[in-house]
Protein backbone atom coordinates (compact mmCIF):
# COMPACT_ATOMS: atom_id res chain seq x y z
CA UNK A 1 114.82 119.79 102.37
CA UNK A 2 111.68 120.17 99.95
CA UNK A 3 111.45 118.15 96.56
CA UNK A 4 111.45 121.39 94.74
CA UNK A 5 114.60 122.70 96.55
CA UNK A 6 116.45 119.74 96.25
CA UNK A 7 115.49 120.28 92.14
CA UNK A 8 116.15 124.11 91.85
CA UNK A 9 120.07 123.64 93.82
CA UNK A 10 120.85 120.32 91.90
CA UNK A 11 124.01 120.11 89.37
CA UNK A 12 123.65 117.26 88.77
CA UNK A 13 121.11 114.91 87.87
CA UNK A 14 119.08 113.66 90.98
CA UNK A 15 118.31 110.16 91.97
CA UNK A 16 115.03 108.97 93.78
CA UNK A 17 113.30 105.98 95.23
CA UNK A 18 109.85 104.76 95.81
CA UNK A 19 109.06 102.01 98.45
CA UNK A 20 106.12 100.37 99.65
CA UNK A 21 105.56 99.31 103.66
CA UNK A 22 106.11 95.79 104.06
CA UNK A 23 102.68 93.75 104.89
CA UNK A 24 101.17 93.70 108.47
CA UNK A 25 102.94 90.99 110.39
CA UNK A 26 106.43 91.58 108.63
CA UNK A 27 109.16 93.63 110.27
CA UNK A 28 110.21 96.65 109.61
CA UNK A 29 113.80 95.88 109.21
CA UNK A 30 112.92 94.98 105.82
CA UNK A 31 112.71 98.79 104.93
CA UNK A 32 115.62 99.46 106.52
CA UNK A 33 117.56 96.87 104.82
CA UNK A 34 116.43 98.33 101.82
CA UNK A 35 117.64 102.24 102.70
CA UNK A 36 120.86 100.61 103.50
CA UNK A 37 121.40 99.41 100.14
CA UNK A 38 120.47 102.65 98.48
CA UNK A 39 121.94 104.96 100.86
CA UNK A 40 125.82 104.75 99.59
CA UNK A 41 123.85 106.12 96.06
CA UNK A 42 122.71 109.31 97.55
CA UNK A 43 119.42 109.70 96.68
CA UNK A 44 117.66 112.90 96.99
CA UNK A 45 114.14 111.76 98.85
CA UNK A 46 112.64 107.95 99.43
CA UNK A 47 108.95 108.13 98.61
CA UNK A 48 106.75 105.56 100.51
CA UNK A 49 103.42 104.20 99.47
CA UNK A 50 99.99 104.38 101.49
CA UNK A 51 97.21 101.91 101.10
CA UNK A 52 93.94 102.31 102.55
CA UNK A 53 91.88 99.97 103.78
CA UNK A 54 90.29 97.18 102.69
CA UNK A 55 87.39 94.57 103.23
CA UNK A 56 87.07 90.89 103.62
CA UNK A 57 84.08 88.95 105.14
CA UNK A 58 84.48 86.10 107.61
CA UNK A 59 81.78 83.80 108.55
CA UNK A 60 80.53 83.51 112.26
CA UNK A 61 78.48 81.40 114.13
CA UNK A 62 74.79 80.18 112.06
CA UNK A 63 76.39 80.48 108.67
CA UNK A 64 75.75 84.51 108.95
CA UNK A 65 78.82 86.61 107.41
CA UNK A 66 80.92 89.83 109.18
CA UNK A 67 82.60 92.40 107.48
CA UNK A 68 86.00 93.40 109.12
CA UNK A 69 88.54 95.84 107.69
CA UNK A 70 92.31 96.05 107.85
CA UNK A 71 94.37 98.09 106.39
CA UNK A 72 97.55 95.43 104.33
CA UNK A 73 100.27 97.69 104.70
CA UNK A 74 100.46 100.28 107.43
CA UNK A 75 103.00 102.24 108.64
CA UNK A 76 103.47 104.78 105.77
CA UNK A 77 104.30 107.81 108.36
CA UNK A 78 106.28 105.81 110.52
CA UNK A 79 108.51 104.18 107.96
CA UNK A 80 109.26 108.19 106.63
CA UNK A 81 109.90 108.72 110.09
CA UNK A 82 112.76 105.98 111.12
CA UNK A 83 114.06 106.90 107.49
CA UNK A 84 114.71 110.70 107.76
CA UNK A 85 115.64 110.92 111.19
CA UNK A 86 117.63 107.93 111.14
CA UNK A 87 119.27 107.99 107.65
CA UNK A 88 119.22 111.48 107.14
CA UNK A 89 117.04 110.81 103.80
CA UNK A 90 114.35 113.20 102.74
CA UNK A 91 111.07 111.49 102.73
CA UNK A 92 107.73 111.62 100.88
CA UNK A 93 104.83 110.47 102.22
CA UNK A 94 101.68 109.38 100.12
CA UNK A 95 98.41 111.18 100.97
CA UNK A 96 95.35 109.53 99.74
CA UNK A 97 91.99 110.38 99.42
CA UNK A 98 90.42 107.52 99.00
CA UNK A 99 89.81 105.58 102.44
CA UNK A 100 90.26 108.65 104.72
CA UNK A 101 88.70 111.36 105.82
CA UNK A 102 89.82 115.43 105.74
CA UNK A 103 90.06 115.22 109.52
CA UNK A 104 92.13 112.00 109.13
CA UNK A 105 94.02 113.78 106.39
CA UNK A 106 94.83 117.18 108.20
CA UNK A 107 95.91 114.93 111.53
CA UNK A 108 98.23 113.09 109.00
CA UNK A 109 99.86 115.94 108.07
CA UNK A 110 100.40 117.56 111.33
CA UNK A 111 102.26 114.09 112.78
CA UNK A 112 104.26 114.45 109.39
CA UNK A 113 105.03 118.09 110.39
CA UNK A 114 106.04 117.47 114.13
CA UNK A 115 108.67 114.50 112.52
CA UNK A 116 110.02 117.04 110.48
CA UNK A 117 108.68 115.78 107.08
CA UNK A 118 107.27 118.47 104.73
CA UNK A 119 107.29 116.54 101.13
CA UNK A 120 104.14 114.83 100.61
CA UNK A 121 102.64 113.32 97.34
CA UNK A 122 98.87 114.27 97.15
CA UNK A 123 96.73 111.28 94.94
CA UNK A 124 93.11 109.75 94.98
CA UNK A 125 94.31 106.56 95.30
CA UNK A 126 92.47 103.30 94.62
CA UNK A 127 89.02 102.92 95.07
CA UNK A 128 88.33 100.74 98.00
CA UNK A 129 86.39 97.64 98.27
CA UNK A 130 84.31 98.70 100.67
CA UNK A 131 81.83 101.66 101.39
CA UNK A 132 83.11 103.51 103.94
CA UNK A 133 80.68 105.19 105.95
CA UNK A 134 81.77 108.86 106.78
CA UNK A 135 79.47 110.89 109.63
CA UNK A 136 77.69 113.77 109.06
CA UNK A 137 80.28 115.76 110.60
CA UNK A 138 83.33 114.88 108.86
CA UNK A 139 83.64 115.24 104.60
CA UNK A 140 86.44 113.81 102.81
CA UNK A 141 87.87 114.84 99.64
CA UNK A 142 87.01 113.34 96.21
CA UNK A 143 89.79 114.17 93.46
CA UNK A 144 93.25 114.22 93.78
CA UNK A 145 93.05 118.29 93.36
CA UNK A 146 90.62 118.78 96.63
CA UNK A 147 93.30 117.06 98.62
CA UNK A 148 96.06 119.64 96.91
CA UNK A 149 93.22 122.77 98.16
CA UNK A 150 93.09 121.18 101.57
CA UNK A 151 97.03 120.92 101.84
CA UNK A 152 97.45 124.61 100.46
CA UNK A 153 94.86 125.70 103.01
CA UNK A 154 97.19 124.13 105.56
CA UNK A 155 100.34 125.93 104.19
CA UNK A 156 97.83 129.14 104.93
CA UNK A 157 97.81 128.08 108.34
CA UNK A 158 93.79 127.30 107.46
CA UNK A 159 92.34 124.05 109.43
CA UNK A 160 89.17 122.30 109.35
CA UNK A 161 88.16 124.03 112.73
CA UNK A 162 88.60 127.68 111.99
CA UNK A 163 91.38 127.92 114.90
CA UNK A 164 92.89 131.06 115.94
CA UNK A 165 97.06 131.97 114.92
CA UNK A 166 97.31 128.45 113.75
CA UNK A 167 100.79 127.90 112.68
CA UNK A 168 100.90 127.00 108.75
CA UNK A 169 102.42 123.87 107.72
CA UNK A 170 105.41 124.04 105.48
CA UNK A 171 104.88 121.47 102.93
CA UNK A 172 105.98 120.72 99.09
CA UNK A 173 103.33 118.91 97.83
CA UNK A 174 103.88 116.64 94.17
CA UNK A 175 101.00 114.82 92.17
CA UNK A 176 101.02 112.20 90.23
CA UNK A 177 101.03 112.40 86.40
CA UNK A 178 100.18 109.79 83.51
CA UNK A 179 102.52 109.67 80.16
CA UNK A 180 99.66 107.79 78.56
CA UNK A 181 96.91 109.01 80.05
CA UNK A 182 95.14 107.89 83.14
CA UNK A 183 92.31 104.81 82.62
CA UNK A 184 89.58 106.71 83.72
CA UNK A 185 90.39 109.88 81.68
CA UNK A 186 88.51 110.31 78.31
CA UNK A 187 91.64 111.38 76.69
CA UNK A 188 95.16 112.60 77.35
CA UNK A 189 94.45 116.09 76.32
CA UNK A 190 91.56 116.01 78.94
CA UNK A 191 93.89 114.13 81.89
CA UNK A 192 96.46 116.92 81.28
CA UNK A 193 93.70 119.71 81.97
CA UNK A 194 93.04 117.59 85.12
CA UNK A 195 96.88 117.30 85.74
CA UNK A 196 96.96 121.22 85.77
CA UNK A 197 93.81 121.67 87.96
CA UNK A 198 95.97 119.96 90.52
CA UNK A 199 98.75 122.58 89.85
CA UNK A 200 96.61 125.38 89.82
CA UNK A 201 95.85 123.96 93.16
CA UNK A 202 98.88 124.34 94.81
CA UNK A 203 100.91 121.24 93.84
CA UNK A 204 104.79 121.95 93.13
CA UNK A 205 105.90 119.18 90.63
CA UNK A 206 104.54 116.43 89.11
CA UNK A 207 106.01 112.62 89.26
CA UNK A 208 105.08 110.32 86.22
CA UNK A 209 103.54 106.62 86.43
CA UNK A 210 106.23 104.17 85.65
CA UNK A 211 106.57 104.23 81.61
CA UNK A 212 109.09 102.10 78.91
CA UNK A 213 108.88 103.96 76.12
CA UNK A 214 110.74 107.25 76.63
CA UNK A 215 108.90 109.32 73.44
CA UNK A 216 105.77 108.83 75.23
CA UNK A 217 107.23 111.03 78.19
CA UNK A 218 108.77 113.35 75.99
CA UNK A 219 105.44 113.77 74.01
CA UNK A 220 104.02 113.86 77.47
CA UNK A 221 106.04 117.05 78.05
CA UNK A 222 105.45 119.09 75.62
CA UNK A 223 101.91 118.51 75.77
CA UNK A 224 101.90 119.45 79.39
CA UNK A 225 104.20 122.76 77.93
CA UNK A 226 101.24 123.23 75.56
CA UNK A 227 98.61 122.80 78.24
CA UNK A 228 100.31 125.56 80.19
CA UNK A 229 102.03 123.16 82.46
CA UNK A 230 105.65 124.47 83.89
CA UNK A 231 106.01 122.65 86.69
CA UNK A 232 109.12 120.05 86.93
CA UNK A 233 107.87 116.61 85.56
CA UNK A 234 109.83 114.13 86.88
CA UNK A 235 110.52 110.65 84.97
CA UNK A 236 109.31 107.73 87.20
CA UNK A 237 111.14 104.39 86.02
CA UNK A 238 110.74 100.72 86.62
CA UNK A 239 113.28 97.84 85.59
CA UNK A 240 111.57 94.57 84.72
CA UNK A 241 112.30 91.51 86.15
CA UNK A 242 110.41 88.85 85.22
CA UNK A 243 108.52 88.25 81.66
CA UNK A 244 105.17 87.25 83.93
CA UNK A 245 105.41 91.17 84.22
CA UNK A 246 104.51 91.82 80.69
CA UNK A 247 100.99 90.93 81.69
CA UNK A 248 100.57 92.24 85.53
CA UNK A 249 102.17 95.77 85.25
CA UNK A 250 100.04 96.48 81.66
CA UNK A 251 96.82 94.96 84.34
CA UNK A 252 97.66 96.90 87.53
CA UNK A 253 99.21 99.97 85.97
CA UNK A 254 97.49 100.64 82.62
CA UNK A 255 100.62 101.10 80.86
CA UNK A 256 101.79 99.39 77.25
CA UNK A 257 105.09 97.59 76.77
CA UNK A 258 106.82 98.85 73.29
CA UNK A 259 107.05 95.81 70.86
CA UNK A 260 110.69 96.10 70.50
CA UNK A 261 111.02 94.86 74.55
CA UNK A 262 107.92 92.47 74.25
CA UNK A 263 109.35 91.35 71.22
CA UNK A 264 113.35 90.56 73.11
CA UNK A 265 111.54 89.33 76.40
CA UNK A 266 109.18 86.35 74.23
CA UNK A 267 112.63 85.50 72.35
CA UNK A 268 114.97 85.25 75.32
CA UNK A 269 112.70 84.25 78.42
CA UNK A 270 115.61 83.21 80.49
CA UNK A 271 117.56 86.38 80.27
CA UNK A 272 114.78 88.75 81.39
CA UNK A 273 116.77 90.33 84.25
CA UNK A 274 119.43 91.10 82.08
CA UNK A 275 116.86 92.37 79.29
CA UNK A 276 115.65 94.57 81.93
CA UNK A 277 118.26 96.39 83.36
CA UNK A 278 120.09 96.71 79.60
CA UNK A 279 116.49 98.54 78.89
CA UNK A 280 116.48 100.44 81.53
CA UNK A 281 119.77 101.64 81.45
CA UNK A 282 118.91 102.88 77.71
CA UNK A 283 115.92 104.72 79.03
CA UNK A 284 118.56 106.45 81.66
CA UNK A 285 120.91 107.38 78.99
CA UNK A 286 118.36 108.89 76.63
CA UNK A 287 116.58 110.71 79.26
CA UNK A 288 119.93 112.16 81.07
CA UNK A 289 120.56 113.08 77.52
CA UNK A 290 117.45 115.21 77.33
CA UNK A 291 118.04 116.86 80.93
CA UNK A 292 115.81 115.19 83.15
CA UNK A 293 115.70 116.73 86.57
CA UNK A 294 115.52 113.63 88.27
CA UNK A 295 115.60 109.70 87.79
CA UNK A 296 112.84 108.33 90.43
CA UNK A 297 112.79 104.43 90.36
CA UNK A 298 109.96 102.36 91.58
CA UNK A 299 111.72 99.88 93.64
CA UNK A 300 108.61 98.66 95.32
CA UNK A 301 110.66 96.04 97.65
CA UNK A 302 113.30 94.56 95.42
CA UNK A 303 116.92 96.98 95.26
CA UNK A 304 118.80 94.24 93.04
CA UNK A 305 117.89 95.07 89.51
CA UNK A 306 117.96 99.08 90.25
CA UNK A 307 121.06 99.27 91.90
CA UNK A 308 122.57 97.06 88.82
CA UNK A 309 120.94 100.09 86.46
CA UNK A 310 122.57 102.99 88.24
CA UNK A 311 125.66 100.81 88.32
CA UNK A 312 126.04 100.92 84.53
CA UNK A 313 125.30 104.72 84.43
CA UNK A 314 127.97 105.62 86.74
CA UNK A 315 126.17 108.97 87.97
């Protein structure tokens, strides 16, 4: 079932999951530990992370240096695969831009289709660390919103080469959205026009970056309202574990930390898990309270301190 089917027949609030692929080397039971833990909690999809990939230089023989490329963590449409057809889980699969091609990107989405899989979340993605050389006769797609056109085009039954009765692809497509703005955006006001290009392009809900402070959502929403933004924006949540994470999530994800939790975390260092999920919880409560469609929690690879959360709320 689609994202925004699963929303529009819910009576209850909805919980969600994000994952990422384990490294390349590492097994993939380690994902399907992971679904096993959530699964007795019912969630409504599991989204899973793509990477693209990226660069690092070796040295050969007379001290002269090679580029090779890998990509760290593959296996984002398999791992949606095993999990749908074998749990019985909707899936999400990450699109990117970045790092791939259309003609990459349409083949992606075909596999997805033949597995059954028709929720996809369309984003640029990082920047890789490499120039990727792209032949004459292939393009590739630059913002978030020209993947969204390309994916609509698909639902038109439109390809890249023109074909004849192609069957359209049945796919809800989310986006990403950013409570306090996107780094690269001038200004909120100006990342929520961008937000609603993405819309206007086809896109069927939005799912926020990971935030702690629930008023900046809630501002975030009825500036979205204001921007003529109806869509479903749904809450994505992340429980901190560790107080080394006061410095790497504000570096990787360009969010802040409000004082009140910086404040509890400096005075009680040994009790951050417990800091964390009490937090956490209180973002729940307050946003259940304000009728969130949906509570989507980053898990990235780590179930324990989530599971305590939705423990405590008792949905």
């Amino acid at each position: 079932m689609k994202v925004i089917e699963h929303l529009d027949k819910a009576k209850n609030p909805l919980i969600s999951f994000e994952i990422i692929p384990p490294p390349r080397g590492k097994s993939v039971q380690d994902i399907v530990d992971i679904v096993k833990a959530v699964g007795p909690y019912n969630p409504s999809w599991i989204a899973v992370t793509s990477h693209s990939s990226s660069a690092y230089y070796n040295e050969v023989e007379n001290g002269l240096l090679k580029r090779r490329t890998y990509k760290k963590r593959p296996g984002t449409i398999g791992i949606c695969g095993i999990i749908q057809n074998r749990f019985k889980i909707d899936t999400i699969a990450h699109i990117l831009c970045s790092g791939f091609t259309k003609e990459e990107t349409e083949d992606a989405l075909i596999e997805l289709n033949f597995l059954g899989i028709d929720n996809v979340l369309a984003l640029r993605g990082d920047t890789p660390n490499y120039e990727k050389s792209v032949s004459k006769d292939r393009s590739v797609n630059i913002h978030a919103s020209d993947l969204v056109q390309q994916i609509s085009n698909l639902k038109n039954g439109i390809y890249m080469d023109e074909l004849v009765d192609a069957t359209p692809l049945d796919i809800c497509v989310g986006v990403a959205g950013y409570p306090e703005k996107h780094f690269e955006a001038p200004s909120l006001k100006e990342d929520i026009k961008f937000l609603k290009k993405k819309l206007d392009a086809g896109a069927d809900y939005v799912t926020t970056q990971m935030f702690f402070d629930n008023s900046k959502y809630l501002s975030f929403i009825k500036k979205c309202q204001d921007g003529g933004i109806s869509a479903p924006i749904i809450p994505g949540l992340k429980v901190l574990k560790d107080a080394k994470q006061l410095q790497t999530i504000p570096s990787n994800f360009h969010i802040d930390f409000p004082d009140a939790l910086v404040e509890e975390v400096t005075a009680n260092p040994q009790h951050v898990e417990d800091i964390g999920v009490e937090w956490c919880v209180k973002q729940c409560q307050e946003l259940l309270e304000k009728n969130v469609p949906t509570l989507h929690f980053y898990i990235m690879n780590d179930t324990q301190q989530v599971l305590k959360v939705i423990g405590k709320l008792r949905l």
